[in-house]
Protein backbone atom coordinates (compact mmCIF):
# COMPACT_ATOMS: atom_id res chain seq x y z
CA UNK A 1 102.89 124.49 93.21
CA UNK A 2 100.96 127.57 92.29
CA UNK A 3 99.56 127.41 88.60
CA UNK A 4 98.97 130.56 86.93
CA UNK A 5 95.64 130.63 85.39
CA UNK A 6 94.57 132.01 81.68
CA UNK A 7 93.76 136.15 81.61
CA UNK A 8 90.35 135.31 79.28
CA UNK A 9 87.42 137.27 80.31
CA UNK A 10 85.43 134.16 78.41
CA UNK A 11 84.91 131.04 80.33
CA UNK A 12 85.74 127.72 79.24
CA UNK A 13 82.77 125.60 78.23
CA UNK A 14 82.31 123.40 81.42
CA UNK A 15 82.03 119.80 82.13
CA UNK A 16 78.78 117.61 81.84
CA UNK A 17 78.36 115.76 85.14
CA UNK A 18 77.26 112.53 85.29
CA UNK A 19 74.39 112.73 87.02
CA UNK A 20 72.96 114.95 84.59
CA UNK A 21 73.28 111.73 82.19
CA UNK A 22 72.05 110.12 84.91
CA UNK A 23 68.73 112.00 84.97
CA UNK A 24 68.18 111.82 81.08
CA UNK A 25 65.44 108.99 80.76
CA UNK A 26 65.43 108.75 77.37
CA UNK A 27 68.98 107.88 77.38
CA UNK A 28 68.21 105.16 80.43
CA UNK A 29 72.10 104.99 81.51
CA UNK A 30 72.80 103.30 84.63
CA UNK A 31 75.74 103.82 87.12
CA UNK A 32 77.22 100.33 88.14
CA UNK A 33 80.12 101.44 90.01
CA UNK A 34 81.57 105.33 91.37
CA UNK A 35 78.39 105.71 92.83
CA UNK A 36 77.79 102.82 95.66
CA UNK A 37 74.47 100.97 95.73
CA UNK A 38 72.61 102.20 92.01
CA UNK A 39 69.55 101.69 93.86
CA UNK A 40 70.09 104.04 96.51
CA UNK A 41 73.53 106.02 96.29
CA UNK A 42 73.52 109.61 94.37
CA UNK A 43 75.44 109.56 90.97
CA UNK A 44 78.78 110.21 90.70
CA UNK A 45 79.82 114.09 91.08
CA UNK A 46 82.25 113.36 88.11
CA UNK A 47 82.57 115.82 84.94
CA UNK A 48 82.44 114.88 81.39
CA UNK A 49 84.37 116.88 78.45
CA UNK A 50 83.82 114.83 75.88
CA UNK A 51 82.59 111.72 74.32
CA UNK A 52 84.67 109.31 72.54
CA UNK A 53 83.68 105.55 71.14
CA UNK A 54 86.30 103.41 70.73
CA UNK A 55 86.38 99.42 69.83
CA UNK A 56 90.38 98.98 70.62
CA UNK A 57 91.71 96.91 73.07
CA UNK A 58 93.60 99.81 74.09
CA UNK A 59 92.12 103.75 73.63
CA UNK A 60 94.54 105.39 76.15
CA UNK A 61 96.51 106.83 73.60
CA UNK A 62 93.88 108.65 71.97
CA UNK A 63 92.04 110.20 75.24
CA UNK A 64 92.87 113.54 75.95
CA UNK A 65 91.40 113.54 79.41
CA UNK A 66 87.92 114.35 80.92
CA UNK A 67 86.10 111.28 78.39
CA UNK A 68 83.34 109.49 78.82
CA UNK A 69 84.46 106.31 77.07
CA UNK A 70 81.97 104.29 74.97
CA UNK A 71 82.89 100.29 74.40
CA UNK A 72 80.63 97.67 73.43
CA UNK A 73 83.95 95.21 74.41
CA UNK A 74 84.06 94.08 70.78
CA UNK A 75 88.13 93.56 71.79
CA UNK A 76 88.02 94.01 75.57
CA UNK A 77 91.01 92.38 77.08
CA UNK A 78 90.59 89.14 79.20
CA UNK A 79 92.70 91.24 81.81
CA UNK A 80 89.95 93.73 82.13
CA UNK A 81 92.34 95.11 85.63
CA UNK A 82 94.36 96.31 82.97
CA UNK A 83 92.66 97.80 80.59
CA UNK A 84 90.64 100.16 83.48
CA UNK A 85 94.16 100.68 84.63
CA UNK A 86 95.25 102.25 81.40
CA UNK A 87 91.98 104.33 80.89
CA UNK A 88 92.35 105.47 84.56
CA UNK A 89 96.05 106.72 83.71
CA UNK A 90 94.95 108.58 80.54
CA UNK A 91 92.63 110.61 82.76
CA UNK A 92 88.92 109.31 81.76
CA UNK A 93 86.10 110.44 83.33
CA UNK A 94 84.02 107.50 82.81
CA UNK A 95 83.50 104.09 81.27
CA UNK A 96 79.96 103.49 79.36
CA UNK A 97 79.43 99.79 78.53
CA UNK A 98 76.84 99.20 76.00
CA UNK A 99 75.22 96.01 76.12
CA UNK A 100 74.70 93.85 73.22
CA UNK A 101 75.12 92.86 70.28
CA UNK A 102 78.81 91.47 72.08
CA UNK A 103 77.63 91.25 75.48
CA UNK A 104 74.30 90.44 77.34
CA UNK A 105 75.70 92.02 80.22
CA UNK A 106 78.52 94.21 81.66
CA UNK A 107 81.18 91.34 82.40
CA UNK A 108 81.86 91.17 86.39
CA UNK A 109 85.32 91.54 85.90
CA UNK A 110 85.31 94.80 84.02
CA UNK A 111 82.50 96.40 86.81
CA UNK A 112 85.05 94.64 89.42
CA UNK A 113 88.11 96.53 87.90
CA UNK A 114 86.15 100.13 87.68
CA UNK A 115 85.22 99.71 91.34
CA UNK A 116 89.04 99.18 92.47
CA UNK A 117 90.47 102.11 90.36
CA UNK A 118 88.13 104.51 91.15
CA UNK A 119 86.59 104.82 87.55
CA UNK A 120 82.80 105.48 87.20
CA UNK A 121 80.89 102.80 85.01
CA UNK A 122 77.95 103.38 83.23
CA UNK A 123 75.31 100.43 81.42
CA UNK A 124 74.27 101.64 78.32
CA UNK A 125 71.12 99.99 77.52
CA UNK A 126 70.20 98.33 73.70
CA UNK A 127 68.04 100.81 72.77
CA UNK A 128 70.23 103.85 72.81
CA UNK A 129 72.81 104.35 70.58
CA UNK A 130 76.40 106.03 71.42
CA UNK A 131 75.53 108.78 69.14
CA UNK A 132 72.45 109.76 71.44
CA UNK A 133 74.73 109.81 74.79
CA UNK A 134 77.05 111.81 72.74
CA UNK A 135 74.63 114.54 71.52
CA UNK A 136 72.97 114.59 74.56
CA UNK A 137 76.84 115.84 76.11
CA UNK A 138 77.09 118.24 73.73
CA UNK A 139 74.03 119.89 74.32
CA UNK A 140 74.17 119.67 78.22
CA UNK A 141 77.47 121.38 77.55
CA UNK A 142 76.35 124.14 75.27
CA UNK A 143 73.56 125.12 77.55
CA UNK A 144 75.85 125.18 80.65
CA UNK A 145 78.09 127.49 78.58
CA UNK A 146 75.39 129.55 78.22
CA UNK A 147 74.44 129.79 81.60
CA UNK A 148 77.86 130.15 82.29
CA UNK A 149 78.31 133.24 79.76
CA UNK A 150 74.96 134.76 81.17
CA UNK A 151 76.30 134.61 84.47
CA UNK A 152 79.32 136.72 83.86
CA UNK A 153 77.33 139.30 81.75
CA UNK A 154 75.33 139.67 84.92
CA UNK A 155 78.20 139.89 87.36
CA UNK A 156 79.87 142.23 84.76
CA UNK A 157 76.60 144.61 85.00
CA UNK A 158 76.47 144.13 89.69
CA UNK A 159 80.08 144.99 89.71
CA UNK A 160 79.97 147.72 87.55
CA UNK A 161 77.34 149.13 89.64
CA UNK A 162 79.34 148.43 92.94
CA UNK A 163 81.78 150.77 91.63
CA UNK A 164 79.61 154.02 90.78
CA UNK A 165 78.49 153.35 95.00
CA UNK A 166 80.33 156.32 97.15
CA UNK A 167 81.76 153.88 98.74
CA UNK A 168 83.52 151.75 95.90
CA UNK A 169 85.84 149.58 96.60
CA UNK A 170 84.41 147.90 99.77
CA UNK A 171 81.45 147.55 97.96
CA UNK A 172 82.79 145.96 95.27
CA UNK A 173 84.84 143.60 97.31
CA UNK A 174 81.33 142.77 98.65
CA UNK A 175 79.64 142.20 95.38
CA UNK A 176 82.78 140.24 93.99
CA UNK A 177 82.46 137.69 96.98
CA UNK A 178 78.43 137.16 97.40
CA UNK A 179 79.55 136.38 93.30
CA UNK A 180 81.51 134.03 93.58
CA UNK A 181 80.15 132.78 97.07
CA UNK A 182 83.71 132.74 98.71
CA UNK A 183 85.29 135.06 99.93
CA UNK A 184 87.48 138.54 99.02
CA UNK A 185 90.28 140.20 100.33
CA UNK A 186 92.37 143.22 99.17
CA UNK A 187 95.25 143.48 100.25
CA UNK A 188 97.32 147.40 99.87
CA UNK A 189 100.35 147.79 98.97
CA UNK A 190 103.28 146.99 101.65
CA UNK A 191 100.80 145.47 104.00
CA UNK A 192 101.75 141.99 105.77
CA UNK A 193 98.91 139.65 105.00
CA UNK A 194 99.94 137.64 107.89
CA UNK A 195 98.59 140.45 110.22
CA UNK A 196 95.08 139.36 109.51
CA UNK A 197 95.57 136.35 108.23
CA UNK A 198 92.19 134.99 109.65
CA UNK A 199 89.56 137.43 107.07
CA UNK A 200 86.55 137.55 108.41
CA UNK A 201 83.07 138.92 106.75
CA UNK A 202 83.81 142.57 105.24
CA UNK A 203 82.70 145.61 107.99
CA UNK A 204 79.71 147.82 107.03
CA UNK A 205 81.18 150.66 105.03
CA UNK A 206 83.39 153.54 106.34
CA UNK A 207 84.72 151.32 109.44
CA UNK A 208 87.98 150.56 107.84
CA UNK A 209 88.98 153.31 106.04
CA UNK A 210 86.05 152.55 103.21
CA UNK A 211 85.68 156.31 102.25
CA UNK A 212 85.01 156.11 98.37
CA UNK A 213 87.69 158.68 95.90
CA UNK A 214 87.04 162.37 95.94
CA UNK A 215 86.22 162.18 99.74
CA UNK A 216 89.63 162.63 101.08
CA UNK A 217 91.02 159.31 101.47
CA UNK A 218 93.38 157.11 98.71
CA UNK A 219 90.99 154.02 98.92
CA UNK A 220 92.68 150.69 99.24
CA UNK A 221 96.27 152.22 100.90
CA UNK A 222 94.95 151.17 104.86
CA UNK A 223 94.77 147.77 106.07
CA UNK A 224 93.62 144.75 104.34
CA UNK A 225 90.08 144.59 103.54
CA UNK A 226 87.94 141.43 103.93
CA UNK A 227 83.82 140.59 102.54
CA UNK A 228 82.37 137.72 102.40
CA UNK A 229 82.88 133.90 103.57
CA UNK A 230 85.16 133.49 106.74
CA UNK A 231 88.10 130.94 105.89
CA UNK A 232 89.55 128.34 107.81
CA UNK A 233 92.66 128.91 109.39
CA UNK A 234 94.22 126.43 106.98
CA UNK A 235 92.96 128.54 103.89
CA UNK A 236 93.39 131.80 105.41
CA UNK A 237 97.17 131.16 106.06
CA UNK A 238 97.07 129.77 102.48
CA UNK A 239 95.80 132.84 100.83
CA UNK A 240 97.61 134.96 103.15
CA UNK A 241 100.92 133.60 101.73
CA UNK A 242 100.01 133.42 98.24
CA UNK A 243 99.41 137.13 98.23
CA UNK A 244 102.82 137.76 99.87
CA UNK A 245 104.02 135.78 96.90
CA UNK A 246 102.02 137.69 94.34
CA UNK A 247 102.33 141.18 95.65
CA UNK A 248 106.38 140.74 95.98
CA UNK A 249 108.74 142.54 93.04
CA UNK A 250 109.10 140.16 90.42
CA UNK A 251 106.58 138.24 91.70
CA UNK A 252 103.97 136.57 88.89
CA UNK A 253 101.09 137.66 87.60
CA UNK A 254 98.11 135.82 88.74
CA UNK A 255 98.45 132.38 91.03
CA UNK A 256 96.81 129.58 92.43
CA UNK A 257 96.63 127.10 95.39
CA UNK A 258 94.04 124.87 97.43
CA UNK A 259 93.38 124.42 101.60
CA UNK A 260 91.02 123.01 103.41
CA UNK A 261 88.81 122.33 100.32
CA UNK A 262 88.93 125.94 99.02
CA UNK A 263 90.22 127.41 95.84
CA UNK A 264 92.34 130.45 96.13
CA UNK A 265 93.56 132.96 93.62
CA UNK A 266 96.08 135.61 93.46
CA UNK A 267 96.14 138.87 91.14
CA UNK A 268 98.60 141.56 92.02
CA UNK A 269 96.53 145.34 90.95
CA UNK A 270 98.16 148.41 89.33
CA UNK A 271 101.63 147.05 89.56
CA UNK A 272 102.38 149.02 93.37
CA UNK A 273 102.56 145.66 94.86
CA UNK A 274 98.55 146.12 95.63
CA UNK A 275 96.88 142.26 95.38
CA UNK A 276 93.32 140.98 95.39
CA UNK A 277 92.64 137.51 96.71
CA UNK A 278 89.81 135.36 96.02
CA UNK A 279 88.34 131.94 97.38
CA UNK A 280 85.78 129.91 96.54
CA UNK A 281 84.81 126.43 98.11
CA UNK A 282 84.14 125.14 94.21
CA UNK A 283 85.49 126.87 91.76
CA UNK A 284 83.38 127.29 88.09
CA UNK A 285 84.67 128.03 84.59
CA UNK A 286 83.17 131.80 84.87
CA UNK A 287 85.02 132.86 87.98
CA UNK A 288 88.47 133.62 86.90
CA UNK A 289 86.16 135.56 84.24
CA UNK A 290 83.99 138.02 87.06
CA UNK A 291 87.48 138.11 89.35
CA UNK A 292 88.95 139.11 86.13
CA UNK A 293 86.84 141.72 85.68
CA UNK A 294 86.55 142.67 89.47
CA UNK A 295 90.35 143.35 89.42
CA UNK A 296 90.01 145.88 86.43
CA UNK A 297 87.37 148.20 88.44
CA UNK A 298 89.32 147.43 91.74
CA UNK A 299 92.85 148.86 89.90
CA UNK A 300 91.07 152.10 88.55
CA UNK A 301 89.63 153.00 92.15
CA UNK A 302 93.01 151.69 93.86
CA UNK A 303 96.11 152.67 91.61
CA UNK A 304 97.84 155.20 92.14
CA UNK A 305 98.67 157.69 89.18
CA UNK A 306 101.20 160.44 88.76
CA UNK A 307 99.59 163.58 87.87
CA UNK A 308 96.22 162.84 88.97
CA UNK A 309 93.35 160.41 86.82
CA UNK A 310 93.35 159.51 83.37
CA UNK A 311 90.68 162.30 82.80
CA UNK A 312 93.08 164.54 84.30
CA UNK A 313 96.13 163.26 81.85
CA UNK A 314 93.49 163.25 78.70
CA UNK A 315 92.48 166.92 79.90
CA UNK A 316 96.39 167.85 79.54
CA UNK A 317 96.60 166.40 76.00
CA UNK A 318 93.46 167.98 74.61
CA UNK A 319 94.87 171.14 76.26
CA UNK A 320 98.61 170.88 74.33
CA UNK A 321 100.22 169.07 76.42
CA UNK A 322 102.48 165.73 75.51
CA UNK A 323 102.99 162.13 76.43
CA UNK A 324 106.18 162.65 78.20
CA UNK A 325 103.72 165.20 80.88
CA UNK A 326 100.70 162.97 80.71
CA UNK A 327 102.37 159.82 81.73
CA UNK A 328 105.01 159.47 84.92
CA UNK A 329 108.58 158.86 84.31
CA UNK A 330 108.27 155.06 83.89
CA UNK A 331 109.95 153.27 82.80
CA UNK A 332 107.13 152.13 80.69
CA UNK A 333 106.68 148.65 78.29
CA UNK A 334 104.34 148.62 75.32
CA UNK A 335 103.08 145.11 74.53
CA UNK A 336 101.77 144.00 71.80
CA UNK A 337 99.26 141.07 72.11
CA UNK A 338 97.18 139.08 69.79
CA UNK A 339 94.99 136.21 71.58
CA UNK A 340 91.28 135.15 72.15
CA UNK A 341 91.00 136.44 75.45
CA UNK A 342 89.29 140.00 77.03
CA UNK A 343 91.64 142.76 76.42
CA UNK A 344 90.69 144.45 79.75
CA UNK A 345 91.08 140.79 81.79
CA UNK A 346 94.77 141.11 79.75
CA UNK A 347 95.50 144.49 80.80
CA UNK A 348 93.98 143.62 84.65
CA UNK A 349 97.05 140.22 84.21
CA UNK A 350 99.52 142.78 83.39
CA UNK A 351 98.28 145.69 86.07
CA UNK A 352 97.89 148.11 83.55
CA UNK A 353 94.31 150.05 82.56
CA UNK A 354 96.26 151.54 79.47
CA UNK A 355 95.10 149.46 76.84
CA UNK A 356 93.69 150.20 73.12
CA UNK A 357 91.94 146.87 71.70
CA UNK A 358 90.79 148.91 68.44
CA UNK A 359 92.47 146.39 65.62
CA UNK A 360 93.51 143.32 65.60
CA UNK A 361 96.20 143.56 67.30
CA UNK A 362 95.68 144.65 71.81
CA UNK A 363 98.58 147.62 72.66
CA UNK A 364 98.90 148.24 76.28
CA UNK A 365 101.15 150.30 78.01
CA UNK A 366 102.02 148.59 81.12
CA UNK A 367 105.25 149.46 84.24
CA UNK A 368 105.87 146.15 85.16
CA UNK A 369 107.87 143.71 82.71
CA UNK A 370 105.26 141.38 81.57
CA UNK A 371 105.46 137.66 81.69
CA UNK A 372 104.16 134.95 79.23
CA UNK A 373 100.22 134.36 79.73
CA UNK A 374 98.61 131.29 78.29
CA UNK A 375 95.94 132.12 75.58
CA UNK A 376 98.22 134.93 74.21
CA UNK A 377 100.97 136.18 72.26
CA UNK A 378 103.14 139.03 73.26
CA UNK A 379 105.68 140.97 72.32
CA UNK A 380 107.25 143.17 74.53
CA UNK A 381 109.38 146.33 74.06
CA UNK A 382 112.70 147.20 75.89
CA UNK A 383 112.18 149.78 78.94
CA UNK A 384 111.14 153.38 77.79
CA UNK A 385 110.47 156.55 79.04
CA UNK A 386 107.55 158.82 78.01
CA UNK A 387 109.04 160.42 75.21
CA UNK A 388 110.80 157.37 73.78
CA UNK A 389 107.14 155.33 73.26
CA UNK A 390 107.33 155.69 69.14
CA UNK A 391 110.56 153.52 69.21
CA UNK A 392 109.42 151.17 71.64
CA UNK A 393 106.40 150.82 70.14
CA UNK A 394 107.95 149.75 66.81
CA UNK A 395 109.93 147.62 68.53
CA UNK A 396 106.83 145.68 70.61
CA UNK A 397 105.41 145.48 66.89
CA UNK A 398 108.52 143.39 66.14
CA UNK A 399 108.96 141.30 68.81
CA UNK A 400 105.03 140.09 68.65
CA UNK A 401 105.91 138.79 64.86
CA UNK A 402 109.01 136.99 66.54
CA UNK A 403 106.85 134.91 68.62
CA UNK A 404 104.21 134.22 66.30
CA UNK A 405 106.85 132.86 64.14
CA UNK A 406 108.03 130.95 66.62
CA UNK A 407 105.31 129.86 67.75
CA UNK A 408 105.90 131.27 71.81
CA UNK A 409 104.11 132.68 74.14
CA UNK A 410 106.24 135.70 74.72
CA UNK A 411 108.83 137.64 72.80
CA UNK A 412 110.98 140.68 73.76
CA UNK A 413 113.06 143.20 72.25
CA UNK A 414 116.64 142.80 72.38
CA UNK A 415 119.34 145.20 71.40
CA UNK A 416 122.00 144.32 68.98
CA UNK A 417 122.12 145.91 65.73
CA UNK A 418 120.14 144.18 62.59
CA UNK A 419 121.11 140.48 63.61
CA UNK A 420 118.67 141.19 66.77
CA UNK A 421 115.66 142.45 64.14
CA UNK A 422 115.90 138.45 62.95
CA UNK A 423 114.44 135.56 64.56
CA UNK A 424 117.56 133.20 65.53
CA UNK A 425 115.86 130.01 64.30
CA UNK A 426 114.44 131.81 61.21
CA UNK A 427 117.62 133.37 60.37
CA UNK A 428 119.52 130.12 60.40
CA UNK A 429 116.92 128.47 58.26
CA UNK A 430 117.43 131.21 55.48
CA UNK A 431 121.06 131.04 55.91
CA UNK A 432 121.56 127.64 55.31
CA UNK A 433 119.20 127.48 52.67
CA UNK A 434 121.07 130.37 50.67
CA UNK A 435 123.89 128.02 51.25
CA UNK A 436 122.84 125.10 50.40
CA UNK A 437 124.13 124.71 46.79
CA UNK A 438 127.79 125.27 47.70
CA UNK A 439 130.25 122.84 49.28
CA UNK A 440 132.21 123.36 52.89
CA UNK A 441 135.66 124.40 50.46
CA UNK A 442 133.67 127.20 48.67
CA UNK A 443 131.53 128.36 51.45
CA UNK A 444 135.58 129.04 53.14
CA UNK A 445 136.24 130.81 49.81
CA UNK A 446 133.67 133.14 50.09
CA UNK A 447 133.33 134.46 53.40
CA UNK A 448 137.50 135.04 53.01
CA UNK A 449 136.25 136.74 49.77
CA UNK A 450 133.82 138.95 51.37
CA UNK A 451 135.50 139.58 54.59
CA UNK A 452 138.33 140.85 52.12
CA UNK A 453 136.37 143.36 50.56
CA UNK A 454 136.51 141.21 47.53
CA UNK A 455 140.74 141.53 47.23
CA UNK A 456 142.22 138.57 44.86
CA UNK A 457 144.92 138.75 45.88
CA UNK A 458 144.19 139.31 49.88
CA UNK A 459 141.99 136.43 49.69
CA UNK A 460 144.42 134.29 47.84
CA UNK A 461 147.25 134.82 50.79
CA UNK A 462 144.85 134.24 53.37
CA UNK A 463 143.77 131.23 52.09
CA UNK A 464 147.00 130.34 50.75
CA UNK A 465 146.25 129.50 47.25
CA UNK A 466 146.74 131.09 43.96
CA UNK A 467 144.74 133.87 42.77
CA UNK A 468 143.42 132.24 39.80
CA UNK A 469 142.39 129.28 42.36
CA UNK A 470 139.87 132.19 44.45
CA UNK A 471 138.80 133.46 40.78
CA UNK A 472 137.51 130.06 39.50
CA UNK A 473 135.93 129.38 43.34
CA UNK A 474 133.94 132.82 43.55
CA UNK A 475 133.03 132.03 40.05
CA UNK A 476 131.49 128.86 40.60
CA UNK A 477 129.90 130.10 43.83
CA UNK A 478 128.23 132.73 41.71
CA UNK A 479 126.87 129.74 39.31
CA UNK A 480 125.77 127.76 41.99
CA UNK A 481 124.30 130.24 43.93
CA UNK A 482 122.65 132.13 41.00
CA UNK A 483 123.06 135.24 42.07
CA UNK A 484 125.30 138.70 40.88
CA UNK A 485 128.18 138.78 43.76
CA UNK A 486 129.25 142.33 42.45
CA UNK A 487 125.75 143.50 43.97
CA UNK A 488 126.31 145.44 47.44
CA UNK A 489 123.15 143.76 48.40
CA UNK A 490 123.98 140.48 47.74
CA UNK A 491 127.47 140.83 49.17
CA UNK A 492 125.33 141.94 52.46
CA UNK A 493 122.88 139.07 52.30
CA UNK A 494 125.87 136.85 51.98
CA UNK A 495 127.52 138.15 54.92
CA UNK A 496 125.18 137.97 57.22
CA UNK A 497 124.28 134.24 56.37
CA UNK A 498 127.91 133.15 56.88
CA UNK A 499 127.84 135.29 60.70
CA UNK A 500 124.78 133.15 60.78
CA UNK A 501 126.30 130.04 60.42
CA UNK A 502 129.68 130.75 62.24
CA UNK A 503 127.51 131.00 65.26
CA UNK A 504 126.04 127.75 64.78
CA UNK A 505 128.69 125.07 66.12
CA UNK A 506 126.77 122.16 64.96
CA UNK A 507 126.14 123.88 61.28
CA UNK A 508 126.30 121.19 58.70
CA UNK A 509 127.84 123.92 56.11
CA UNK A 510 130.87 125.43 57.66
């Protein structure tokens, strides 16, 4: 299934492959197996994301994934089948043996075991401690970050310049795909991708429909447009389905899938069902970054706006006007969003260019209901016209503290008086510690109390008992509790920590 990928403008740090280990001399590692005959084979096209030395007869549980694993065998298993088995299942990259002081060699058996499961083995020679091989990682993957960050900066800059062309968009779509070296498509609103499901290389500019804005035309409203790579038929029908599934109502916000060896990508522009697909034979750490960043310029030369540009509806402002005339009827969502991601690759996730990443905190302004997005928090306000904004965004303010308290990716706004200003979870917590001190036959006693306006005698015939009896029990609730029962404000705390707990079925203090 489709995977929907993280909004970050900032690439992950990538992998270390093997052969770059490989190629170190000083470190003078040697594949054994994963790469055929040592002698003669290439090394082993397998990334490394970390280094970890273990001694136990069984490290699975401690590998995240991606490892190289460094053993001297100091308690390797007599069934070395397995103990490659379990390393295999916990997702490491690769075993390095170091030889002596335990072993003179890498034992057969364990070399044997690595060649049936598929896991590369490396011989670490005497002379080079684990703490070398592991440095050495480190740095290989610090300087392929930086490559990596470089090479976004400079596809940030091409891009950027793609757009200021007079014809925009298909030179963008160009730029995007020499990028990436794949292949681009963008595909308008209420077009069939299945229609030209076979892209082909972009045409020179102006052949289909490519007049730039402010020359007459609405630029990405024809047919689908197409640079770069040609797909296979496999991939194209791929891609051609997974923008159907993208640019459909409701449909999410960015997605994945593989074909015929190429990596394609989804992300729907402007929220009017307009979608930009991408594919790349290998995909790299930076290029959900660049597509990222293609997709913002692509929805401010594509979308559609009531009442003209953003210029225009800043002109309008300046001039007197208001929101409710800058901004089309909506109905509009402000989000609230704190994460470590690019605000504008957030606001490209959400098809939205309305964004203000001033303080700590990213506001955007978006018409489609967002949807969780991994490296951020949201909180999202109910549905809002233009002149209702102020409310709603007090309420996204709200809902963004709900889900960092709980921890979630997403939180919304929810009507219901003051219970639906409380977290659930957090609200139960306070309730039953306010609680706490009183046993099941008082807690009864006082909510009749309360929800009897504090009546003796009311109280005493609902709970049929003598007065005296509710007297001594709201009396030794007020003892226990600590707290002045005459106040208003306590009486309303109270309250709404009993509600609390009659919702709860499974409450331990009813």
């Amino acid at each position: 299934m489709p995977a929907t990928p993280s909004a970050s403008a900032t690439p992950p740090t990538p992998g270390v492959e093997l052969a770059a280990l490989l190629a170190d001399r000083e470190l003078g590692l040697r594949a054994l197996t994963g790469a055929g005959d040592p002698a003669t084979a290439p090394a082993p096209t397998v990334a490394v994301h970390a280094v970890h030395a273990s001694e136990m007869a069984d490290p699975s549980p401690y590998l995240l994934g991606g490892e190289l694993l460094l053993t001297a065998g100091a308690q390797l298993e007599a069934d070395a089948d397995a103990y490659v088995a379990r390393l295999v299942a916990a997702g490491a990259a690769a075993l390095g043996f170091g030889v002596a002081p335990v072993y003179e060699e890498v034992p057969p058996e364990l070399a044997a075991a690595c060649a049936r499961h598929g896991l590369p083995l490396l011989e670490v020679p005497p002379r080079t401690p684990f703490t070398a091989v592991a440095r050495t990682v480190w740095r290989l993957m610090a300087e392929a970050r930086t490559r990596e960050l470089r090479r976004v900066t400079e596809a940030q800059q091409s891009l950027a310049a793609a757009a200021a062309r007079p014809d925009p968009v298909p030179a963008l779509l160009r730029r995007l795909a020499a990028t990436l070296g794949g292949h681009a498509t963008l595909l308008p609103a209420g077009h069939d991708p299945g229609r030209d499901a076979g892209p082909g290389p972009e045409p020179e500019a102006g052949r289909d429909a490519g007049q730039g804005p402010g020359q007459g035309h609405d630029p990405g409203r024809g047919g689908a447009r197409h640079a770069g790579r040609e797909l296979p038929a496999e991939a194209a029908g791929a891609l051609a389905a997974l923008l159907t599934r993208v640019g459909a109502p409701g449909g999410p916000a960015t997605a994945t899938d593989a074909a015929a060896g190429w990596q394609l990508t989804a992300y729907p522009l402007g929220g009017e069902g307009q979608v930009l697909g991408v594919a790349v034979p290998d995909r790299t750490p930076g290029d959900h970054a660049i597509t990222a960043i293609a997709a913002v310029l692509l929805t401010l030369l594509t979308t559609h706006r009531p009442a003209g540009t953003e210029a225009g509806a800043l002109t309008r402002l300046l001039l007197g006007g208001s929101p409710a005339e800058a901004l089309g009827p909506g109905p509009w969502h402000v989000v609230h969003a704190r994460g470590t991601g690019d605000p504008q690759a957030l606001a490209a996730a959400l098809g939205t260019v309305l964004v203000d990443a001033r303080g700590e905190e990213v506001r955007l302004l978006a018409e489609r209901e967002p949807g969780p997005l991994p490296g951020w928090r949201l909180g999202v306000s109910a549905p809002a016209g233009p002149g209702a904004l102020a409310g709603a965004e007090a309420q996204a303010r709200r809902a963004l503290r709900r889900a960092e308290a709980a921890r979630a990716p997403l939180a919304r706004h929810t009507e219901g008086g003051l219970d639906a200003l409380l977290d659930p979870a957090e609200a139960l917590t306070h309730a039953r510690e306010l609680l706490a001190p009183l046993a099941p036959e008082q807690v009864r006693t006082l909510r009749a109390w309360l929800a009897h306006h504090g009546s003796w005698d009311r109280t005493a015939a609902a709970l049929g008992v003598h007065r005296n009896t509710v007297r001594q029990r709201v009396a030794r609730c007020t003892a226990l509790l600590g707290r002045d029962l005459d106040d208003p404000d306590t009486r309303m705390e109270m309250w709404f920590a009993l509600r609390t707990l009659d919702r709860q079925d499974n409450s331990p203090v009813t």
